[in-house]
Structures are given as C-alpha cells and as structure tokens.
PDB file of N, CA and C in Angstrom:
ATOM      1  N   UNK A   1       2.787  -9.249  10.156  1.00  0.00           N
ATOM      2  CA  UNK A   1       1.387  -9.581  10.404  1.00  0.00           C
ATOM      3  C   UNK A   1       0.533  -8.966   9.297  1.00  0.00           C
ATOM      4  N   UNK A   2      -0.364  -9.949   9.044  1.00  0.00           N
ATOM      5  CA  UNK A   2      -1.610  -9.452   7.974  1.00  0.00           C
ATOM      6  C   UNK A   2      -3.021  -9.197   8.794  1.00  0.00           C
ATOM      7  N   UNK A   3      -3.530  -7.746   7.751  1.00  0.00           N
ATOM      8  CA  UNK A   3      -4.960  -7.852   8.448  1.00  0.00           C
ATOM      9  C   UNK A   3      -5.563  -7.800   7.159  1.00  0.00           C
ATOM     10  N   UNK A   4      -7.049  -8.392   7.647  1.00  0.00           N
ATOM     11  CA  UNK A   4      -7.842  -8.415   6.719  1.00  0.00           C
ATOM     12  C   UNK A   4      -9.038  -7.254   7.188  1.00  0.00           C
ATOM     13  N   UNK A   5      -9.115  -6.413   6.494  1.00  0.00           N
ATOM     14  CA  UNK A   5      -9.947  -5.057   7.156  1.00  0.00           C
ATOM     15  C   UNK A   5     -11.076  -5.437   6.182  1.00  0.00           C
ATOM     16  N   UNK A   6     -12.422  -5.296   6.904  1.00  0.00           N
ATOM     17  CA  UNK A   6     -13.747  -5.441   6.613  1.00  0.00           C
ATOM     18  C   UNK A   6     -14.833  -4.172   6.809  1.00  0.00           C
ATOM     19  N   UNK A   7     -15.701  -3.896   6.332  1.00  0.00           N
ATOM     20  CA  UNK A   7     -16.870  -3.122   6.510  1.00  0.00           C
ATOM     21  C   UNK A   7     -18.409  -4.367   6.850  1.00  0.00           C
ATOM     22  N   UNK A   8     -18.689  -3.585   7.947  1.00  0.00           N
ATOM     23  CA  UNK A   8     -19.769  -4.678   8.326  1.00  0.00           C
ATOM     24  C   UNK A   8     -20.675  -3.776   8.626  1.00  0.00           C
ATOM     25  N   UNK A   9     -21.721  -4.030   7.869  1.00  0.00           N
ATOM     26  CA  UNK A   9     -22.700  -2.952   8.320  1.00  0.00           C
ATOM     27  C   UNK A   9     -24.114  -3.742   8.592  1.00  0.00           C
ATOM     28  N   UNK A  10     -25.296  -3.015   9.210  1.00  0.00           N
ATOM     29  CA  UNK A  10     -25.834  -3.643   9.800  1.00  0.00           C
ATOM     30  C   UNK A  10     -27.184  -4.094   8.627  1.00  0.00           C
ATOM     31  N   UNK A  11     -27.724  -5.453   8.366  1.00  0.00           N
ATOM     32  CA  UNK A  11     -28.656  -6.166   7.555  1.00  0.00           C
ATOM     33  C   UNK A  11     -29.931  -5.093   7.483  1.00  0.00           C
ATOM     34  N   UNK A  12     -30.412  -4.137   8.830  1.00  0.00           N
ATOM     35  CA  UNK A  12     -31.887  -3.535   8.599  1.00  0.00           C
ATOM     36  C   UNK A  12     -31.533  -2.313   8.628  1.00  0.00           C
ATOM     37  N   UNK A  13     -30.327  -1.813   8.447  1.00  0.00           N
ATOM     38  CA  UNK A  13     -30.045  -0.013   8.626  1.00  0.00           C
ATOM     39  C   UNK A  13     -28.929  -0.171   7.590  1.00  0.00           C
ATOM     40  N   UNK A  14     -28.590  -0.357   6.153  1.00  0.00           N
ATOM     41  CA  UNK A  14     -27.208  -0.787   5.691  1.00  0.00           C
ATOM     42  C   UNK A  14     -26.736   0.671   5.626  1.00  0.00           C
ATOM     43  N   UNK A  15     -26.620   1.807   6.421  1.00  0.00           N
ATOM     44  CA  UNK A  15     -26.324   3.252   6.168  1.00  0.00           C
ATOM     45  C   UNK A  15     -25.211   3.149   7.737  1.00  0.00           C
ATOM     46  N   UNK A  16     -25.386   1.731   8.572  1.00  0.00           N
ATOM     47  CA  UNK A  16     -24.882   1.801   9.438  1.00  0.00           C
ATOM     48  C   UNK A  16     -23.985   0.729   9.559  1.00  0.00           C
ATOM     49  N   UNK A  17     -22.837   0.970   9.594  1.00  0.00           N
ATOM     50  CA  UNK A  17     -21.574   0.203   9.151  1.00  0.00           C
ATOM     51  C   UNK A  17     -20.318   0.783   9.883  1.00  0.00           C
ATOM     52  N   UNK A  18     -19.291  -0.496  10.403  1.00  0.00           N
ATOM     53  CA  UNK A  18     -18.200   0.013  10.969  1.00  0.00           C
ATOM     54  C   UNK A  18     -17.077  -1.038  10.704  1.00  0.00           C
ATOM     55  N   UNK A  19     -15.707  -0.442  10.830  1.00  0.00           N
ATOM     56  CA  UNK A  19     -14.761  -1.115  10.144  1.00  0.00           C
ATOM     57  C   UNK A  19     -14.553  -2.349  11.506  1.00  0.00           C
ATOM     58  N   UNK A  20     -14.106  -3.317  10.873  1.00  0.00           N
ATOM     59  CA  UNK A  20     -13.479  -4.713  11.959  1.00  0.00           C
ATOM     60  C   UNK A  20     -12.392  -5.416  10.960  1.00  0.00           C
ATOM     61  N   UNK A  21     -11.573  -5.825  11.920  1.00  0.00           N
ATOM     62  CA  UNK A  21     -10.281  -6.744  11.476  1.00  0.00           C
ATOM     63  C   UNK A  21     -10.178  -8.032  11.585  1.00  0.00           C
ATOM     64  N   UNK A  22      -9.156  -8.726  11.674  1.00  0.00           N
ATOM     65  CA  UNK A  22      -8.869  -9.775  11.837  1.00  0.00           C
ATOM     66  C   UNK A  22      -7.009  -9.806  11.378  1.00  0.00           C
ATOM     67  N   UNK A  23      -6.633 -10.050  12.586  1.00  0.00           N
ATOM     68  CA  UNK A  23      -5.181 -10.187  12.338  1.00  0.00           C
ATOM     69  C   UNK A  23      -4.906 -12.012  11.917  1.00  0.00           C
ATOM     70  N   UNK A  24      -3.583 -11.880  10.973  1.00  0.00           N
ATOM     71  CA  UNK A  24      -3.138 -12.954  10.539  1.00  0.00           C
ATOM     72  C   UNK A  24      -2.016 -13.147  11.267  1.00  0.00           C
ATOM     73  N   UNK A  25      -0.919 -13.565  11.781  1.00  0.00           N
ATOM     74  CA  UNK A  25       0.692 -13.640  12.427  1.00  0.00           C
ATOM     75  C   UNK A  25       1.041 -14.326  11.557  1.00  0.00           C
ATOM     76  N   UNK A  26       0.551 -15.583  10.730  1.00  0.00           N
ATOM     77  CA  UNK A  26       1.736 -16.585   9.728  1.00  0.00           C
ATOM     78  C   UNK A  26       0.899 -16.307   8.524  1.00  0.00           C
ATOM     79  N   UNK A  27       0.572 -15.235   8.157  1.00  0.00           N
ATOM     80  CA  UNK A  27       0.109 -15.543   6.847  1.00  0.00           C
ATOM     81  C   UNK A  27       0.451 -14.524   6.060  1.00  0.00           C
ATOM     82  N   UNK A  28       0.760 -14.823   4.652  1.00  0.00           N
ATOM     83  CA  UNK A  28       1.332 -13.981   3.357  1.00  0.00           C
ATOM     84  C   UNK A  28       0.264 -12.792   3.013  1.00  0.00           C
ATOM     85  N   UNK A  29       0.496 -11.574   2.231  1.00  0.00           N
ATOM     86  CA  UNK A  29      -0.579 -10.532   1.512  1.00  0.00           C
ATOM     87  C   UNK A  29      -1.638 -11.842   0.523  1.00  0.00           C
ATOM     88  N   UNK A  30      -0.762 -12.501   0.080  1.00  0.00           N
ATOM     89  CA  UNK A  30      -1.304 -13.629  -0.947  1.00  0.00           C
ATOM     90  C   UNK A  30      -2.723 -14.424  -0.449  1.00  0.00           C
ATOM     91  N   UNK A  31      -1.846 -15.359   0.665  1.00  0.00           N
ATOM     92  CA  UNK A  31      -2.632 -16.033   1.702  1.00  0.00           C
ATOM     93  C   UNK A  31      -3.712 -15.215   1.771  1.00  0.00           C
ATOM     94  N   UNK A  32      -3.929 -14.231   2.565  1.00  0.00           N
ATOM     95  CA  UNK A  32      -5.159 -13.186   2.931  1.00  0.00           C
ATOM     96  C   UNK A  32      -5.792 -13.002   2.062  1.00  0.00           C
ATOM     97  N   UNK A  33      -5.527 -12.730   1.084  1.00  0.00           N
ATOM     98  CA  UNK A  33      -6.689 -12.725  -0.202  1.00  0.00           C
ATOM     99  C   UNK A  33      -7.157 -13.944  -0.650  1.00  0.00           C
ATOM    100  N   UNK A  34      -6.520 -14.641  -0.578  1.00  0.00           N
ATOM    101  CA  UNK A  34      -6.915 -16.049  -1.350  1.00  0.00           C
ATOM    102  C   UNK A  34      -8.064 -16.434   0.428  1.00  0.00           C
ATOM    103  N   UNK A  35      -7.702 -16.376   1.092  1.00  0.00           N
ATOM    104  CA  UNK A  35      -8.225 -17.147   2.149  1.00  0.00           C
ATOM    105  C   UNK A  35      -9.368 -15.886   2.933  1.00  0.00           C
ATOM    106  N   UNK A  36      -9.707 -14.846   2.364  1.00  0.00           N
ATOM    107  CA  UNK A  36     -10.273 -14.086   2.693  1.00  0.00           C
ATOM    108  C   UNK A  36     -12.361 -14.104   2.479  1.00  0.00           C
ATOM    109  N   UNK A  37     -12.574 -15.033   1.393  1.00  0.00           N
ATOM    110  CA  UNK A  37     -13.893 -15.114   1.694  1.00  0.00           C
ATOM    111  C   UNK A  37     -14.375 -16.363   2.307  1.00  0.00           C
ATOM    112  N   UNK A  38     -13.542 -17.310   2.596  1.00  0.00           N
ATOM    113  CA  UNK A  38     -14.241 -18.101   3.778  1.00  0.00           C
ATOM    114  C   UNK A  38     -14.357 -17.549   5.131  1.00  0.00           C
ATOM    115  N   UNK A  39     -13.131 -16.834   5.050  1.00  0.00           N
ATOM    116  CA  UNK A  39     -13.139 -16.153   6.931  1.00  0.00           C
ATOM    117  C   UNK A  39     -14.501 -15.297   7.094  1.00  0.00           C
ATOM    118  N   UNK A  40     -14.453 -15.246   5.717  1.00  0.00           N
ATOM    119  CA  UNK A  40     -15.387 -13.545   6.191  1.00  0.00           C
ATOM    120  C   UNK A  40     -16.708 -14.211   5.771  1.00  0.00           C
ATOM    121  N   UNK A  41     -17.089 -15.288   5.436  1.00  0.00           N
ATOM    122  CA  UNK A  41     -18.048 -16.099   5.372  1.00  0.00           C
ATOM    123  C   UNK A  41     -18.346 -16.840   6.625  1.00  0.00           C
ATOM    124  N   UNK A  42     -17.672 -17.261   7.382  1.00  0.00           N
ATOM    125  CA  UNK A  42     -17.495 -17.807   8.710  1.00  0.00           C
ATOM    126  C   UNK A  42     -18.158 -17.005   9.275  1.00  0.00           C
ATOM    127  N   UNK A  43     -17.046 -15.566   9.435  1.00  0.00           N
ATOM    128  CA  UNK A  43     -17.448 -14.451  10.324  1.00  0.00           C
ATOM    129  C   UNK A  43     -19.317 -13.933  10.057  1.00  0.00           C
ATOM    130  N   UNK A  44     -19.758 -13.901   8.986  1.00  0.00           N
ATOM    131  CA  UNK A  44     -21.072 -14.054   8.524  1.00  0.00           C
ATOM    132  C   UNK A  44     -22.028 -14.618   9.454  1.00  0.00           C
ATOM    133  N   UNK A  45     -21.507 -15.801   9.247  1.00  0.00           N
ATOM    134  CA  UNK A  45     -22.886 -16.817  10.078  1.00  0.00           C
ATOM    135  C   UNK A  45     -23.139 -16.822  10.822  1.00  0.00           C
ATOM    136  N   UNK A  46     -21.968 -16.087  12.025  1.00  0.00           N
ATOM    137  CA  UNK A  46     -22.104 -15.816  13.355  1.00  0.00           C
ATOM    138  C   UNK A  46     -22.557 -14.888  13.935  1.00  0.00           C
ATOM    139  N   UNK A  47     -22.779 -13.874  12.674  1.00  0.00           N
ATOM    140  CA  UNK A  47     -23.255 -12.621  12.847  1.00  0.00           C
ATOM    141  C   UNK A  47     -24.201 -12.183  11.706  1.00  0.00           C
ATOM    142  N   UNK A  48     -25.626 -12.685  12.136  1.00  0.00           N
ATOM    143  CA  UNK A  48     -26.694 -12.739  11.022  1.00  0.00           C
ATOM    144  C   UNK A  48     -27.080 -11.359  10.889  1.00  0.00           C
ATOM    145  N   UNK A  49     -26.838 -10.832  11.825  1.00  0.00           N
ATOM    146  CA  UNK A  49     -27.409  -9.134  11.496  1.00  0.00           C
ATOM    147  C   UNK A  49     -26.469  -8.153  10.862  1.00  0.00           C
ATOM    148  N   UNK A  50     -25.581  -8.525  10.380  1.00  0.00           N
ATOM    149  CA  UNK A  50     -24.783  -7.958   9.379  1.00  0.00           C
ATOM    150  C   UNK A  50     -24.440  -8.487   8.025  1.00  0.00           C
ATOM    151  N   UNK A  51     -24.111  -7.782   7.286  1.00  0.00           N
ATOM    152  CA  UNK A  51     -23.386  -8.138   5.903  1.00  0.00           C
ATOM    153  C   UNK A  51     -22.245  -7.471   5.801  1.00  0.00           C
ATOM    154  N   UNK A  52     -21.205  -8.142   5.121  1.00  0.00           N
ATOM    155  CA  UNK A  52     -19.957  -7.681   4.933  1.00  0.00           C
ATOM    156  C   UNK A  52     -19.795  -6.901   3.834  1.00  0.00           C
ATOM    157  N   UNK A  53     -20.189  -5.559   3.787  1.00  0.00           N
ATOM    158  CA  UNK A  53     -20.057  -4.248   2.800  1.00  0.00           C
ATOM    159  C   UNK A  53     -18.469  -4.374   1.266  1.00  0.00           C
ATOM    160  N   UNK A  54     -17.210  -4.492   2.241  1.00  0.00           N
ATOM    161  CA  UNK A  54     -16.474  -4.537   1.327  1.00  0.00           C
ATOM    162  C   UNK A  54     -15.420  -5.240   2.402  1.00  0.00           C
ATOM    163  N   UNK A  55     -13.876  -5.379   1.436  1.00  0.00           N
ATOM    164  CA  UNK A  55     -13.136  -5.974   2.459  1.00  0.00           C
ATOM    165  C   UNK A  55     -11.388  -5.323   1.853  1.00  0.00           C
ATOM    166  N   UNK A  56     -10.384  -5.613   2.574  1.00  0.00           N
ATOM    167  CA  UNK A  56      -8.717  -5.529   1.870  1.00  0.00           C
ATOM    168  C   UNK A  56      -7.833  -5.987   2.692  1.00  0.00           C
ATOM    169  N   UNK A  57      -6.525  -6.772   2.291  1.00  0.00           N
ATOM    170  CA  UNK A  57      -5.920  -7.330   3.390  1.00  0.00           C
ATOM    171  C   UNK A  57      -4.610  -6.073   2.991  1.00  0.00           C
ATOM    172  N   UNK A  58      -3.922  -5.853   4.493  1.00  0.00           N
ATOM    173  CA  UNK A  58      -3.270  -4.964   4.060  1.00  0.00           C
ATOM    174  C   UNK A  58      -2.181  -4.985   5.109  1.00  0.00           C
ATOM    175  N   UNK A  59      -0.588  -4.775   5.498  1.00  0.00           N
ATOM    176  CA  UNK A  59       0.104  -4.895   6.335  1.00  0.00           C
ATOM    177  C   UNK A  59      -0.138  -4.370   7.613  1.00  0.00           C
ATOM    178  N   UNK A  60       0.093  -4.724   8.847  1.00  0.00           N
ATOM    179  CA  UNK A  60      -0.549  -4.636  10.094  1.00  0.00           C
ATOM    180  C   UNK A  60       0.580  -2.908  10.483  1.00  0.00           C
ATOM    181  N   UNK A  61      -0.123  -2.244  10.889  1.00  0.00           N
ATOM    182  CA  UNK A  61       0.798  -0.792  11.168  1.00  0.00           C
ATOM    183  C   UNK A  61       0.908  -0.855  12.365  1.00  0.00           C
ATOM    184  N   UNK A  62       2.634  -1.590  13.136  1.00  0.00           N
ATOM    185  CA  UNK A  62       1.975  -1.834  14.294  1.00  0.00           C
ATOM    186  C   UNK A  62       1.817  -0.329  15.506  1.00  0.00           C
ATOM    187  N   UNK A  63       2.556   0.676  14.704  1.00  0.00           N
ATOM    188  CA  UNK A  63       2.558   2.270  15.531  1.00  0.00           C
ATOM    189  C   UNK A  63       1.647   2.603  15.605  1.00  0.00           C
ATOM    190  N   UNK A  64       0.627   2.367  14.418  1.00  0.00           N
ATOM    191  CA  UNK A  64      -1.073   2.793  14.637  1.00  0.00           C
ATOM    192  C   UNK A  64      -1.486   2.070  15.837  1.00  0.00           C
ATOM    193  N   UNK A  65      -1.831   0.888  15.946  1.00  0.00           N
ATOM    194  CA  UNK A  65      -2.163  -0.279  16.824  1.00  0.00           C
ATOM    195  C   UNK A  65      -1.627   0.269  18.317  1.00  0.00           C
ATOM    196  N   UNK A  66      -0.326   0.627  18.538  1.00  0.00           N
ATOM    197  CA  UNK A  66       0.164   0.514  19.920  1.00  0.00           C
ATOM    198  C   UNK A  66      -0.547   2.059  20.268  1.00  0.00           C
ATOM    199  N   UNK A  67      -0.869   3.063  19.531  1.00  0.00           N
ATOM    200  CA  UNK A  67      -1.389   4.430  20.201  1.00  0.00           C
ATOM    201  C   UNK A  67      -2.166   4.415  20.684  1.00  0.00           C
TER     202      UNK A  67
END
C-alpha cells in the first residue's frame, strides 16, 4: 500500500496545519507521484479553507497504523 502524506493547513491561520493521508492499495511509489496533484487538487476543492502546505508518497507502515 501507498500513502500520499499531505500538510493541510488552514487558508486564514497558515501557522495552523496538520498532517492527512490518503491510502493507495493498487498503486506503485511511481503512480503516487505522478497521480498526486490531481488528488490533492480534488481534495482542495472540497476543502476551501485549506491549502495544501507540502506533500510525499511514501510506503504504508502497517505496525505504525495497527498501534
């Protein structure tokens, strides 16, 4: 599994920002980058009171996840 890890912080406070994901199940490190600024352009529009600070796709840790 791929995630694509984001910083979203908020449009009228940008000092206030928190990390969010998005898991992939069929998709490559490749895929995720290449396909990473429409998602996070998507994810945008739906959420006008934020901007997406920075972003990285990176392998899913699933021992972190299950703690």
């Amino acid at each position: 599994m791929i995630e694509l890890l984001f910083v979203a912080c908020l449009s009228t406070a940008p000092d206030q920002c928190e990390e969010r994901s998005m898991i992939f199940t069929d998709a490559t490190p490749m895929a995720c980058m290449m396909g990473a600024q429409p998602q996070l352009a998507k994810w945008a529009a739906t959420h006008p009171a934020f901007r997406v600070a920075g972003w990285k796709c990176q392998q899913v840790r699933t021992a972190e996840k299950e703690a």
